[in-house]
PDB file of N, CA and C in Angstrom:
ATOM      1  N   UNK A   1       4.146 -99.973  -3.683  1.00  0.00           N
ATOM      2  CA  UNK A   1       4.373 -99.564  -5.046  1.00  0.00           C
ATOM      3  C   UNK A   1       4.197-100.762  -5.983  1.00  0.00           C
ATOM      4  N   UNK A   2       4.252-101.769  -5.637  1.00  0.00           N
ATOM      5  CA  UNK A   2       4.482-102.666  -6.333  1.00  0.00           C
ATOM      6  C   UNK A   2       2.857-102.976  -6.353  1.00  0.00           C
ATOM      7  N   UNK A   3       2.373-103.600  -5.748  1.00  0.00           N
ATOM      8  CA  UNK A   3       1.254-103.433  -6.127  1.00  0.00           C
ATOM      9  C   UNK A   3       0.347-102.768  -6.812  1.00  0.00           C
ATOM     10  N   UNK A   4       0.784-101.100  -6.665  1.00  0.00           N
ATOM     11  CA  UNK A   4       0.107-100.310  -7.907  1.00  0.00           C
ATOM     12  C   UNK A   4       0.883-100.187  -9.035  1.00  0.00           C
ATOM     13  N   UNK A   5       2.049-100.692  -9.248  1.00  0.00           N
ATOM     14  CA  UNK A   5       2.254-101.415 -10.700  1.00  0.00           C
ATOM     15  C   UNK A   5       2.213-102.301 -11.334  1.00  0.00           C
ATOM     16  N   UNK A   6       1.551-103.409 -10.377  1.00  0.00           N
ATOM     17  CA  UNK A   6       0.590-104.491 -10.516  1.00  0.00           C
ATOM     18  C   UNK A   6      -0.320-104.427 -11.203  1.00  0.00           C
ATOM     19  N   UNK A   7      -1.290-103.080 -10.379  1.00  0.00           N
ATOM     20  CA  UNK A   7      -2.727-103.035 -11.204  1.00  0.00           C
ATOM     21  C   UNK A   7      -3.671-101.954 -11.673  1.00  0.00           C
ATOM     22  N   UNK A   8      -2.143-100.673 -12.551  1.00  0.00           N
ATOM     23  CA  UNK A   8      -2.123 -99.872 -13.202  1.00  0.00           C
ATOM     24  C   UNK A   8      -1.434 -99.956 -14.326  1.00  0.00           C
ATOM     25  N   UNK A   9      -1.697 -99.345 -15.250  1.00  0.00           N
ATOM     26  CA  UNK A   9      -0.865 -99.060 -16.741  1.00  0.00           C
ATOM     27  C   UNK A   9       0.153 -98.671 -16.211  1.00  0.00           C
ATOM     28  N   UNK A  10       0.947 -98.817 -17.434  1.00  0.00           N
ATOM     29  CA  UNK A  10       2.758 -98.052 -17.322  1.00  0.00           C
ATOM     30  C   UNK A  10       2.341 -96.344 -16.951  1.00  0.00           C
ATOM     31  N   UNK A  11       1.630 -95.655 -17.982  1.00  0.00           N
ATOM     32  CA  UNK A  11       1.401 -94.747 -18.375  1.00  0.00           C
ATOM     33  C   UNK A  11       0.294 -93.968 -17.090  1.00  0.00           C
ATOM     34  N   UNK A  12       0.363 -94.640 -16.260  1.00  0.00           N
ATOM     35  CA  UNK A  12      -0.606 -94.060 -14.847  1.00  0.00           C
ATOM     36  C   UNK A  12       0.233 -92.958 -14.215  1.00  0.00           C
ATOM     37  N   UNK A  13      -0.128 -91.653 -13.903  1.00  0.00           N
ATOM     38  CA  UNK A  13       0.379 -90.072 -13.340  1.00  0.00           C
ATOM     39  C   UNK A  13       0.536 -90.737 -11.957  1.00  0.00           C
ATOM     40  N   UNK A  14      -0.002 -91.637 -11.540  1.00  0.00           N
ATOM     41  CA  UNK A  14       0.113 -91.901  -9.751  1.00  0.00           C
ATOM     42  C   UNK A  14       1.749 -92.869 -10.038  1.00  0.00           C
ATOM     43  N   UNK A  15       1.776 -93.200 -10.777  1.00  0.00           N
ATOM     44  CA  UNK A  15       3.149 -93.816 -11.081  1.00  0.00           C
ATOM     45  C   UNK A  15       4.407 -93.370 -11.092  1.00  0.00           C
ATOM     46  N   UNK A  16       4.082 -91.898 -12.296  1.00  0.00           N
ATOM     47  CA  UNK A  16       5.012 -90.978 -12.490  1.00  0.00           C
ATOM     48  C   UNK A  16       5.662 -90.346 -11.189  1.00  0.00           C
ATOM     49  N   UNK A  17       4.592 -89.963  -9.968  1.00  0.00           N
ATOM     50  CA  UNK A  17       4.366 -88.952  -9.243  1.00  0.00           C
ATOM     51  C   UNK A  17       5.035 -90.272  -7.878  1.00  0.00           C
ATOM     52  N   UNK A  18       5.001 -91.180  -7.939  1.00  0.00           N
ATOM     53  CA  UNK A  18       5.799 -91.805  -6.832  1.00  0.00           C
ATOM     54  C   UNK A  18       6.909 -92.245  -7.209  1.00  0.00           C
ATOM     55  N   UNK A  19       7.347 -91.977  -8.856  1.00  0.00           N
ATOM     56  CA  UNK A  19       9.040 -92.302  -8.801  1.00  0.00           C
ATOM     57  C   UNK A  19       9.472 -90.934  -8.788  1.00  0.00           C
ATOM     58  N   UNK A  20       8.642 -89.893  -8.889  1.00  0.00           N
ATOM     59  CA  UNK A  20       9.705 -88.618  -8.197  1.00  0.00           C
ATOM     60  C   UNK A  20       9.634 -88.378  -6.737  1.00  0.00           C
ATOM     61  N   UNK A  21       8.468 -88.840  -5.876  1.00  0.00           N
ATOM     62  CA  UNK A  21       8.715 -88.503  -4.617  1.00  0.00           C
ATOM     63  C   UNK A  21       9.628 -89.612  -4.187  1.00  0.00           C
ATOM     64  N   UNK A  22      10.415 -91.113  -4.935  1.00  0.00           N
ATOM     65  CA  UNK A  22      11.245 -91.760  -4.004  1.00  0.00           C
ATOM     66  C   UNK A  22      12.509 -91.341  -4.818  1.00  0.00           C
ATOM     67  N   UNK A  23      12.650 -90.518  -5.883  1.00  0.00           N
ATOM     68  CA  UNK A  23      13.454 -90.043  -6.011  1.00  0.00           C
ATOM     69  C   UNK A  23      14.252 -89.086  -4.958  1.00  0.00           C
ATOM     70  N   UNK A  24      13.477 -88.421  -4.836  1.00  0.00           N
ATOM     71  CA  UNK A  24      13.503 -86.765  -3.848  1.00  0.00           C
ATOM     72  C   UNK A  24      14.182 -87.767  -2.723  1.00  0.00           C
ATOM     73  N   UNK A  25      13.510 -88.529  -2.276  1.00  0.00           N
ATOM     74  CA  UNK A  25      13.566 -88.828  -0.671  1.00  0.00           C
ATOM     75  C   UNK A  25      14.968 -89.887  -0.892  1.00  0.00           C
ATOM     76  N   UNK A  26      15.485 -90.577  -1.765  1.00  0.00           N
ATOM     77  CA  UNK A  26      16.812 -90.852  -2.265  1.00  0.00           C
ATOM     78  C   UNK A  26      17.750 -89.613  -1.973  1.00  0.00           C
ATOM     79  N   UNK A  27      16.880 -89.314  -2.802  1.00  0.00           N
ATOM     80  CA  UNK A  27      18.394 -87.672  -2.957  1.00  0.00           C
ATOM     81  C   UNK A  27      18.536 -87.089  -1.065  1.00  0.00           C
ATOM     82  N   UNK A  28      17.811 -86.902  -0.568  1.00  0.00           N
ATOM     83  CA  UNK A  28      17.468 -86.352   0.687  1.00  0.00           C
ATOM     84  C   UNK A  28      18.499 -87.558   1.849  1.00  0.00           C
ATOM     85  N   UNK A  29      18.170 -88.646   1.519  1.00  0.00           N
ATOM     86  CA  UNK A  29      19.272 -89.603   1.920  1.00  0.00           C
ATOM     87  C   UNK A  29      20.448 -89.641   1.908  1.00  0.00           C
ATOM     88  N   UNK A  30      20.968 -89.360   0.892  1.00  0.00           N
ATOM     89  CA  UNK A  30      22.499 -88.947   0.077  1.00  0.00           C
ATOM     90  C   UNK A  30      22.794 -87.687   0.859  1.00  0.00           C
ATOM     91  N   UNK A  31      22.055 -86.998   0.765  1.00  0.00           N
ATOM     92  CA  UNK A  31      22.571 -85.355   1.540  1.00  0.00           C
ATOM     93  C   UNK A  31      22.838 -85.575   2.978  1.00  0.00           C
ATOM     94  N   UNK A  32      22.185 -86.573   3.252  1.00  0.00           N
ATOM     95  CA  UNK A  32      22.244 -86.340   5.016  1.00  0.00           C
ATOM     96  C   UNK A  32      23.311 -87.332   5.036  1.00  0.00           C
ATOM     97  N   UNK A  33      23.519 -88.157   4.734  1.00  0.00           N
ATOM     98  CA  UNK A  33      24.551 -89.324   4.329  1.00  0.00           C
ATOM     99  C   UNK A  33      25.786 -88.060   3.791  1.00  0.00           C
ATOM    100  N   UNK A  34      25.575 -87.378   3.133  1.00  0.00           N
ATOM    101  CA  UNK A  34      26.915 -87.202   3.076  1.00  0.00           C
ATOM    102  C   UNK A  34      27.494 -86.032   3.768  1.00  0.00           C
ATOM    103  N   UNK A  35      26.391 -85.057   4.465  1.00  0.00           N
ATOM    104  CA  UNK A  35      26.401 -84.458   5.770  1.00  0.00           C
ATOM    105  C   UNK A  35      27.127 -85.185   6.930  1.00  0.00           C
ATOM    106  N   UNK A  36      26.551 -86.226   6.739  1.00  0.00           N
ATOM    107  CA  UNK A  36      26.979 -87.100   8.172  1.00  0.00           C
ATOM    108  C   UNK A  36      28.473 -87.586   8.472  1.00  0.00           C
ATOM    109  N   UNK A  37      28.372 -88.205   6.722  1.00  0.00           N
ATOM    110  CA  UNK A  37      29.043 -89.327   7.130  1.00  0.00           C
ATOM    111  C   UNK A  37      30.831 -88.720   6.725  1.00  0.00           C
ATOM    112  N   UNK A  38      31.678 -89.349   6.379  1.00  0.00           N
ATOM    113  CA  UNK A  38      33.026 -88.799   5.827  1.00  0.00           C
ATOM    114  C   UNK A  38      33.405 -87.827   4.263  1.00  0.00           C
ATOM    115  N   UNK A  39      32.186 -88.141   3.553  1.00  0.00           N
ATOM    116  CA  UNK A  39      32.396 -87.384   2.549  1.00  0.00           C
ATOM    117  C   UNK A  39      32.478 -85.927   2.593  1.00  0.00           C
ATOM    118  N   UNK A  40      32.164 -85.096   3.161  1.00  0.00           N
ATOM    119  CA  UNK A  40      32.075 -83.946   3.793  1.00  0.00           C
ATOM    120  C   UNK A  40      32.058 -83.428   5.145  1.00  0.00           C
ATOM    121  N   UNK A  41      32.736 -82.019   5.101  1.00  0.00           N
ATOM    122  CA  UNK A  41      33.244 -81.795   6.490  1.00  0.00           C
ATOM    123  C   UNK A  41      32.429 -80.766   7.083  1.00  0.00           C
ATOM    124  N   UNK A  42      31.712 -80.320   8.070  1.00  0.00           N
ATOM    125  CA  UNK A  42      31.034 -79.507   8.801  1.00  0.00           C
ATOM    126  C   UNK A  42      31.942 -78.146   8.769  1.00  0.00           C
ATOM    127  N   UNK A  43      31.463 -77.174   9.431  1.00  0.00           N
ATOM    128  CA  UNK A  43      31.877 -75.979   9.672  1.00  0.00           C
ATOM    129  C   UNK A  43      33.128 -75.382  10.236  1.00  0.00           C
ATOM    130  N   UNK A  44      33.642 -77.039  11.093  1.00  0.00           N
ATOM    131  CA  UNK A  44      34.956 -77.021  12.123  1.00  0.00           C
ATOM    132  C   UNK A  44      35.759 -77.565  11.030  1.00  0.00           C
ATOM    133  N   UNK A  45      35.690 -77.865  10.066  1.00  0.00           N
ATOM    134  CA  UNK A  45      36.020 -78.923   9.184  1.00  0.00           C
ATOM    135  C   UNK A  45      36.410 -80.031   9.841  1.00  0.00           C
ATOM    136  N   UNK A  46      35.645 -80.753  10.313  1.00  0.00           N
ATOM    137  CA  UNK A  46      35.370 -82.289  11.103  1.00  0.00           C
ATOM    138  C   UNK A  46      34.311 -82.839  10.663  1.00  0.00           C
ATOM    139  N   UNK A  47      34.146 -84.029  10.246  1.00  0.00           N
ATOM    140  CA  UNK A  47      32.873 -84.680   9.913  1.00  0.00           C
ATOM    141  C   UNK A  47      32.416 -85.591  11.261  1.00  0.00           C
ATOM    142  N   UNK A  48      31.489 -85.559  11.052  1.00  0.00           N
ATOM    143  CA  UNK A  48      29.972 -86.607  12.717  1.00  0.00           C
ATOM    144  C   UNK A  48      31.022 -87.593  12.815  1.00  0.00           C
ATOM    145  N   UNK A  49      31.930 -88.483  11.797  1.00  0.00           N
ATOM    146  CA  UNK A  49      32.014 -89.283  11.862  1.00  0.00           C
ATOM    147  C   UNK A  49      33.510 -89.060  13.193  1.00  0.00           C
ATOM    148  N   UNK A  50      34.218 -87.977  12.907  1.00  0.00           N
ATOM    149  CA  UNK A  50      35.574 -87.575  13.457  1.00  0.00           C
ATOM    150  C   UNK A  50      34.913 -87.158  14.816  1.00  0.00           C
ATOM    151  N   UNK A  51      33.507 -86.436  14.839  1.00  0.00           N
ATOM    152  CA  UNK A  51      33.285 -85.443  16.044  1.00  0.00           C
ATOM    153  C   UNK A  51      32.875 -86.833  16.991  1.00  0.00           C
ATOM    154  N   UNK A  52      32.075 -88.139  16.718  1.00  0.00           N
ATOM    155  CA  UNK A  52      31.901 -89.213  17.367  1.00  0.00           C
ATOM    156  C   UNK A  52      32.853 -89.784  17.775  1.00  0.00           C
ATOM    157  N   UNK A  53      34.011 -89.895  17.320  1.00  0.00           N
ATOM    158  CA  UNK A  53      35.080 -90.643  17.721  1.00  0.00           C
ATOM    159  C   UNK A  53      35.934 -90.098  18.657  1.00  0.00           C
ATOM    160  N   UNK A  54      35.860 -88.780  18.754  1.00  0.00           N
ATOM    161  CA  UNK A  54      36.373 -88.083  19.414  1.00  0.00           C
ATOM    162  C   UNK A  54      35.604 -88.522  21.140  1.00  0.00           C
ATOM    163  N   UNK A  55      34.429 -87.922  20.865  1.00  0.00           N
ATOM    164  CA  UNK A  55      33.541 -88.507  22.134  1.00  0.00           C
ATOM    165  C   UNK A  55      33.605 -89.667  22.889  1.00  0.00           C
ATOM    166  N   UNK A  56      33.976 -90.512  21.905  1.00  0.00           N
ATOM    167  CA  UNK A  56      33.416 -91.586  22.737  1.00  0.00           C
ATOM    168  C   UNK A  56      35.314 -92.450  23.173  1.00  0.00           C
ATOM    169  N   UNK A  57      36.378 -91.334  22.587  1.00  0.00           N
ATOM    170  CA  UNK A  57      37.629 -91.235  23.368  1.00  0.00           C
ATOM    171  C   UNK A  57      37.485 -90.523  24.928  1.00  0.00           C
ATOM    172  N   UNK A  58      36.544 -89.678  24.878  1.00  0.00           N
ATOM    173  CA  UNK A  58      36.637 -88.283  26.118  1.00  0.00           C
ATOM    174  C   UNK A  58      35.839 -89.396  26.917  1.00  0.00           C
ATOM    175  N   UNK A  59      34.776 -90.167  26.684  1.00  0.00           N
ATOM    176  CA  UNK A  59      33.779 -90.728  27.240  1.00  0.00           C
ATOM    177  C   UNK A  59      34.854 -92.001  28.082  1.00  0.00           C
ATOM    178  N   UNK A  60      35.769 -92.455  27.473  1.00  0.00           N
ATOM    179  CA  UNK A  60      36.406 -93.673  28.028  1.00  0.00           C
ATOM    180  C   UNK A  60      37.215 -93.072  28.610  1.00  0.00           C
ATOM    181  N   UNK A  61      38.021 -91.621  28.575  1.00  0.00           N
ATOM    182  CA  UNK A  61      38.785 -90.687  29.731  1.00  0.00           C
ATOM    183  C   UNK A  61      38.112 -90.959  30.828  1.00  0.00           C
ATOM    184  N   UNK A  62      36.881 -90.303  30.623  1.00  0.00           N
ATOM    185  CA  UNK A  62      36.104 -89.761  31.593  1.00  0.00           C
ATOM    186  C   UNK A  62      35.564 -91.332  32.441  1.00  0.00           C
ATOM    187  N   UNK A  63      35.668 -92.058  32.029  1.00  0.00           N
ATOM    188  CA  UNK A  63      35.511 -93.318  33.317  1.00  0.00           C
ATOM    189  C   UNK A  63      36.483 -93.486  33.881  1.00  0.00           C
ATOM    190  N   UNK A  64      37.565 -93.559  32.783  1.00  0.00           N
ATOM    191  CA  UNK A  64      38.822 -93.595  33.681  1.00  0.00           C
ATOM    192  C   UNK A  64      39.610 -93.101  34.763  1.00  0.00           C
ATOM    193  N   UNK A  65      38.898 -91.385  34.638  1.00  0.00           N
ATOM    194  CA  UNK A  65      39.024 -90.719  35.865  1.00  0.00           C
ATOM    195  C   UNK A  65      38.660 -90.915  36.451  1.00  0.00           C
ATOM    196  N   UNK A  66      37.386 -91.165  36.563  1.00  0.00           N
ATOM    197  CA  UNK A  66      36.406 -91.327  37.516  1.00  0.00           C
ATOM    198  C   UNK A  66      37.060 -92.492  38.551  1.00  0.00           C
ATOM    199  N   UNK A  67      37.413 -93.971  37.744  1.00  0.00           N
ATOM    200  CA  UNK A  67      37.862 -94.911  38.913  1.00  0.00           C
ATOM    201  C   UNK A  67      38.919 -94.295  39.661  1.00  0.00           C
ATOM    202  N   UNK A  68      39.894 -93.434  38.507  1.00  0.00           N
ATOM    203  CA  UNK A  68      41.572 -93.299  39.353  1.00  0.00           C
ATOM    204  C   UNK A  68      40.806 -92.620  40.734  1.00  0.00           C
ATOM    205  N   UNK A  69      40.301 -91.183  40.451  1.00  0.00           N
ATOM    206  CA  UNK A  69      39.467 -90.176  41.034  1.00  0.00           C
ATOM    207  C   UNK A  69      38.747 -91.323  42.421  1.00  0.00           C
ATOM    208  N   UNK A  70      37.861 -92.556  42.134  1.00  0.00           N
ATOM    209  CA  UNK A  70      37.777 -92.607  43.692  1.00  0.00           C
ATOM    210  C   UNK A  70      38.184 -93.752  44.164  1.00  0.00           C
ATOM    211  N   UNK A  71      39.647 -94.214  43.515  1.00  0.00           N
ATOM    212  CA  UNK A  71      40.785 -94.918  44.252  1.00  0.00           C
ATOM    213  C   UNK A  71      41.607 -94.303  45.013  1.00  0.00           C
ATOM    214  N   UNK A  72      41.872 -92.675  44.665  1.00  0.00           N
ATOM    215  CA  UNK A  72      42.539 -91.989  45.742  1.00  0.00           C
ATOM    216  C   UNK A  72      41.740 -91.300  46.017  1.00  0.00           C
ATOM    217  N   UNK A  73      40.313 -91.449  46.257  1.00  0.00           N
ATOM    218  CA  UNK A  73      39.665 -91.047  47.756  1.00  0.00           C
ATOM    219  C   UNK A  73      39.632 -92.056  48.604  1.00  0.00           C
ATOM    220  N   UNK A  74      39.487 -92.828  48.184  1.00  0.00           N
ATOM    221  CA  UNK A  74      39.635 -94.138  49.058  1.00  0.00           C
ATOM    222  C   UNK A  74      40.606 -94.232  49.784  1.00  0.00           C
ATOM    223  N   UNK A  75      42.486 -93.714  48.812  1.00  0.00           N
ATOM    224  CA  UNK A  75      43.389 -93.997  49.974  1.00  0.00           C
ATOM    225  C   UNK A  75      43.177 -92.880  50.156  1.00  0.00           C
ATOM    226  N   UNK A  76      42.895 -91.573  50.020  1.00  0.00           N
ATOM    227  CA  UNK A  76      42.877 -90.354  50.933  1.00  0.00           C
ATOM    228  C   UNK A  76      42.096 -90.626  52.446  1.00  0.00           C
ATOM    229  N   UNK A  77      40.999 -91.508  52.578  1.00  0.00           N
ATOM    230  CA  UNK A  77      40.016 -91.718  53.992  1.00  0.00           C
ATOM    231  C   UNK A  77      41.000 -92.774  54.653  1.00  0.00           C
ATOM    232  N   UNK A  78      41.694 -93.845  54.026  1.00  0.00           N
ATOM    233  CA  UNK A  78      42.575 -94.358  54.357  1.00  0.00           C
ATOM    234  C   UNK A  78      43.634 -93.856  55.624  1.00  0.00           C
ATOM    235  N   UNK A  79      44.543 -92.784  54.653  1.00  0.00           N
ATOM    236  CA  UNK A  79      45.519 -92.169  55.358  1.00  0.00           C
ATOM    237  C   UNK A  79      44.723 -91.508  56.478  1.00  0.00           C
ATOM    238  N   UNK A  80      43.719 -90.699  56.095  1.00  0.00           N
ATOM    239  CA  UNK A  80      42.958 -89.848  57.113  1.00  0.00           C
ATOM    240  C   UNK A  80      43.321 -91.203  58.819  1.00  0.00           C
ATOM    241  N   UNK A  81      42.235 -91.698  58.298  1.00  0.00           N
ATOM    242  CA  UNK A  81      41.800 -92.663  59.357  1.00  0.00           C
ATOM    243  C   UNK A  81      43.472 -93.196  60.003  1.00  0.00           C
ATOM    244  N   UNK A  82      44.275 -93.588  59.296  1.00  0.00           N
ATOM    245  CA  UNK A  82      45.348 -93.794  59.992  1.00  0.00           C
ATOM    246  C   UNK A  82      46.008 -92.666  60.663  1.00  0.00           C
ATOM    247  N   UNK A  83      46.363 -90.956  60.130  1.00  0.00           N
ATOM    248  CA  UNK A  83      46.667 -90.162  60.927  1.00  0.00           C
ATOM    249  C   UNK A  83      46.089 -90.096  62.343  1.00  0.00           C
ATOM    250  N   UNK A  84      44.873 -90.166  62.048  1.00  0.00           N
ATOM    251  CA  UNK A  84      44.305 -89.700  63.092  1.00  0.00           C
ATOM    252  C   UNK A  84      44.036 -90.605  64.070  1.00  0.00           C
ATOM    253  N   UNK A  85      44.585 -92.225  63.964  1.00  0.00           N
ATOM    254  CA  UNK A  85      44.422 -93.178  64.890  1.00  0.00           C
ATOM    255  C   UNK A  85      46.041 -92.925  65.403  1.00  0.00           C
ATOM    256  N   UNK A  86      46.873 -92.288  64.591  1.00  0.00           N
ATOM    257  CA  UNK A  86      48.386 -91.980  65.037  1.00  0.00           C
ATOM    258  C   UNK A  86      48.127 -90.976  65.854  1.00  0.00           C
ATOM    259  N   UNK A  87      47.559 -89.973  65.638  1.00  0.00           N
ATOM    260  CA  UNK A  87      47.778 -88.840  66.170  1.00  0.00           C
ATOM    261  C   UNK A  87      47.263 -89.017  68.095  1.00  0.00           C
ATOM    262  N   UNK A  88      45.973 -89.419  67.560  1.00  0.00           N
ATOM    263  CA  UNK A  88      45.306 -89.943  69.247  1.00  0.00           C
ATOM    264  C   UNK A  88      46.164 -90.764  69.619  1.00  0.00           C
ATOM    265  N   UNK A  89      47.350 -91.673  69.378  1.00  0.00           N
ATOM    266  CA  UNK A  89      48.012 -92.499  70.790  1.00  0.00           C
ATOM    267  C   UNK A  89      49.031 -91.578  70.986  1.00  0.00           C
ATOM    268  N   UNK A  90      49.405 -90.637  70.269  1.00  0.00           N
ATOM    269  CA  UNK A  90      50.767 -90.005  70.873  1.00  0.00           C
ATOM    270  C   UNK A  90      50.212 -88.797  71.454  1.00  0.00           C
ATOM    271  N   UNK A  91      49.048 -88.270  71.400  1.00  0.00           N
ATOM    272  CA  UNK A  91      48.350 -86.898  72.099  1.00  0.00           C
ATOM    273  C   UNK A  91      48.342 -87.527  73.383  1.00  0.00           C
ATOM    274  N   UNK A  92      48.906 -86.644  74.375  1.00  0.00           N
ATOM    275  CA  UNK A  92      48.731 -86.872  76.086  1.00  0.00           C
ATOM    276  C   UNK A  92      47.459 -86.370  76.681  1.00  0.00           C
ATOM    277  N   UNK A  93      46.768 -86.733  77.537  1.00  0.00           N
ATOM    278  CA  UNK A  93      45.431 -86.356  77.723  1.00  0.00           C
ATOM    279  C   UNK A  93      46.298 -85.633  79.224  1.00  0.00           C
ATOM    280  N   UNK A  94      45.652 -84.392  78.711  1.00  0.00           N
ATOM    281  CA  UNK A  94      46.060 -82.988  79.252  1.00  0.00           C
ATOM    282  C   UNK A  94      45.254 -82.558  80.711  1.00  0.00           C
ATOM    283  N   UNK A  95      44.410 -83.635  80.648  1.00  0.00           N
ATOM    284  CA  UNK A  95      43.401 -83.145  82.050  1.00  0.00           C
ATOM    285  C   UNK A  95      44.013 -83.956  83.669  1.00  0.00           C
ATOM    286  N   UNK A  96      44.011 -82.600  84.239  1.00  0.00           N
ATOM    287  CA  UNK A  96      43.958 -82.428  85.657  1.00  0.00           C
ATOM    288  C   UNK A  96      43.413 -83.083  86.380  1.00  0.00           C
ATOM    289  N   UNK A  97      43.173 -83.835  87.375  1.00  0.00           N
ATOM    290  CA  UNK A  97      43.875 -85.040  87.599  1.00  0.00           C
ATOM    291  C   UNK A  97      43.249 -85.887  85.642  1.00  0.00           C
ATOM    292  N   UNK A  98      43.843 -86.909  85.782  1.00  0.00           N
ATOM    293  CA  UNK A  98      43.464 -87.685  84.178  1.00  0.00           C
ATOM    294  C   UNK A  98      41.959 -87.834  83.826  1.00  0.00           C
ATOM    295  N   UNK A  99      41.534 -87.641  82.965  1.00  0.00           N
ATOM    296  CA  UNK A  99      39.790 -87.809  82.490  1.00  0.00           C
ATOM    297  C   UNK A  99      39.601 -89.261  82.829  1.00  0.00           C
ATOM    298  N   UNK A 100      38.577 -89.382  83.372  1.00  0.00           N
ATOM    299  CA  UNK A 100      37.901 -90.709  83.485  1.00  0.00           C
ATOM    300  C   UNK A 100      37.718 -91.529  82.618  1.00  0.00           C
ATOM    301  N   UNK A 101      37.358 -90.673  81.380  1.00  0.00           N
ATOM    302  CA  UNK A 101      37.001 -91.111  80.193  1.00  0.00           C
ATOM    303  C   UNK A 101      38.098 -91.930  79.615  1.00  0.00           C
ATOM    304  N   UNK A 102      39.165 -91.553  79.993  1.00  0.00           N
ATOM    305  CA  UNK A 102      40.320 -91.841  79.161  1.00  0.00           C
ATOM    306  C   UNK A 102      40.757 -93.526  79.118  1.00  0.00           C
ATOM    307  N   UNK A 103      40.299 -94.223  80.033  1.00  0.00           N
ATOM    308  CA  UNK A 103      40.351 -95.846  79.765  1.00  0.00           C
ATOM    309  C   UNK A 103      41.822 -96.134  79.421  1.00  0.00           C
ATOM    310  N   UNK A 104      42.537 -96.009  79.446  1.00  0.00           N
ATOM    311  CA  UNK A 104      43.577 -95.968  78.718  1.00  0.00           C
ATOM    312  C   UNK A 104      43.627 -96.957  77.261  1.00  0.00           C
ATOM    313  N   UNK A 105      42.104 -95.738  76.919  1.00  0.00           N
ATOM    314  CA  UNK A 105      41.970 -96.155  75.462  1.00  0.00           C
ATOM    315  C   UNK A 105      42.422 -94.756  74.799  1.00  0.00           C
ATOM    316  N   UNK A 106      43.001 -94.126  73.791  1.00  0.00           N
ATOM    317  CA  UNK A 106      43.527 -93.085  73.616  1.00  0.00           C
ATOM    318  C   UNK A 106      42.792 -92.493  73.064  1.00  0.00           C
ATOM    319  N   UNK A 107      41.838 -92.766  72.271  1.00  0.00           N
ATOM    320  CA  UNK A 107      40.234 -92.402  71.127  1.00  0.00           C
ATOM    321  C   UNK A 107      39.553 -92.026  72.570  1.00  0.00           C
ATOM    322  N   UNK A 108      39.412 -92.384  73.363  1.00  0.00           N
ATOM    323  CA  UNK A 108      38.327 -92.080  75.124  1.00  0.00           C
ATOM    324  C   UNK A 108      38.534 -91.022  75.274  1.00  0.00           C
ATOM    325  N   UNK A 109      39.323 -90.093  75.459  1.00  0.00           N
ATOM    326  CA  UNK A 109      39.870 -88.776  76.143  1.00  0.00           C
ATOM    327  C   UNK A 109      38.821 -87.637  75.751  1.00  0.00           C
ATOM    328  N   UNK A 110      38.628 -87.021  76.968  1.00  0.00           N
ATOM    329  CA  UNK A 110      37.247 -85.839  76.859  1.00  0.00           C
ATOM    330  C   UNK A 110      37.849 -85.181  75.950  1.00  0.00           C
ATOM    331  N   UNK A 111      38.946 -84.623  75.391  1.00  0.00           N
ATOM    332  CA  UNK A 111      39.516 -83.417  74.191  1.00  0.00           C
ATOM    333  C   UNK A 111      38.925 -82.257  74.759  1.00  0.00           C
ATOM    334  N   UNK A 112      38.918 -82.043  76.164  1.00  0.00           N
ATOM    335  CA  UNK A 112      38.583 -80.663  76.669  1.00  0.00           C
ATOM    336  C   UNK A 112      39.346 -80.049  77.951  1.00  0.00           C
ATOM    337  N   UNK A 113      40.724 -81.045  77.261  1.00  0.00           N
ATOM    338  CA  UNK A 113      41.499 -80.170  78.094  1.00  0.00           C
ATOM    339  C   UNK A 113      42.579 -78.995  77.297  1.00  0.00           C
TER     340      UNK A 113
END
């Protein structure tokens, strides 16, 4: 623009005709700006600015679950693994004469008796 008011008259229609289209596109700025931003409220009556903040609270929940979520899976495989290393030394291996298998390792036992 500046240049073609450099090296046009005041009185040039290409002049006129680009301070109303950066008018328009001003105004068009302002609307979405004030769509957006806090001056006005959407349909929920919440503005982008309330509905973002909201998000990006749910968004920092939502990691947070996520770690708690697989710290107790972690001790859930935990306990698992310990029941079940409890459970095999106190299970008696039930086979007739004793399984071979059985080593008197308690995890060894055929489990088909």
């Amino acid at each position: 623009m500046r240049r073609l008011v450099e090296t046009t008259r005041e009185n040039d229609p290409r002049l006129a005709r680009l301070d109303r289209r950066i008018a328009a596109i001003a105004a068009r700025i302002a609307e979405e700006r004030a769509r957006l931003g806090s001056e006005s409220a959407g349909a929920g009556g919440r503005t982008m600015s309330q509905v973002l903040a909201d998000y990006e609270a749910l968004l920092v929940d939502i990691e947070f679950a996520q770690g708690a979520y697989l710290a107790a899976m972690g001790q859930l495989d935990a306990a698992r693994a310990e029941g079940a290393a409890a459970f095999r030394a106190i299970w008696p291996c039930m086979c007739s004469p004793p399984c071979r298998n059985r080593r008197n390792i308690p995890s060894a036992c055929c489990w088909a008796c």
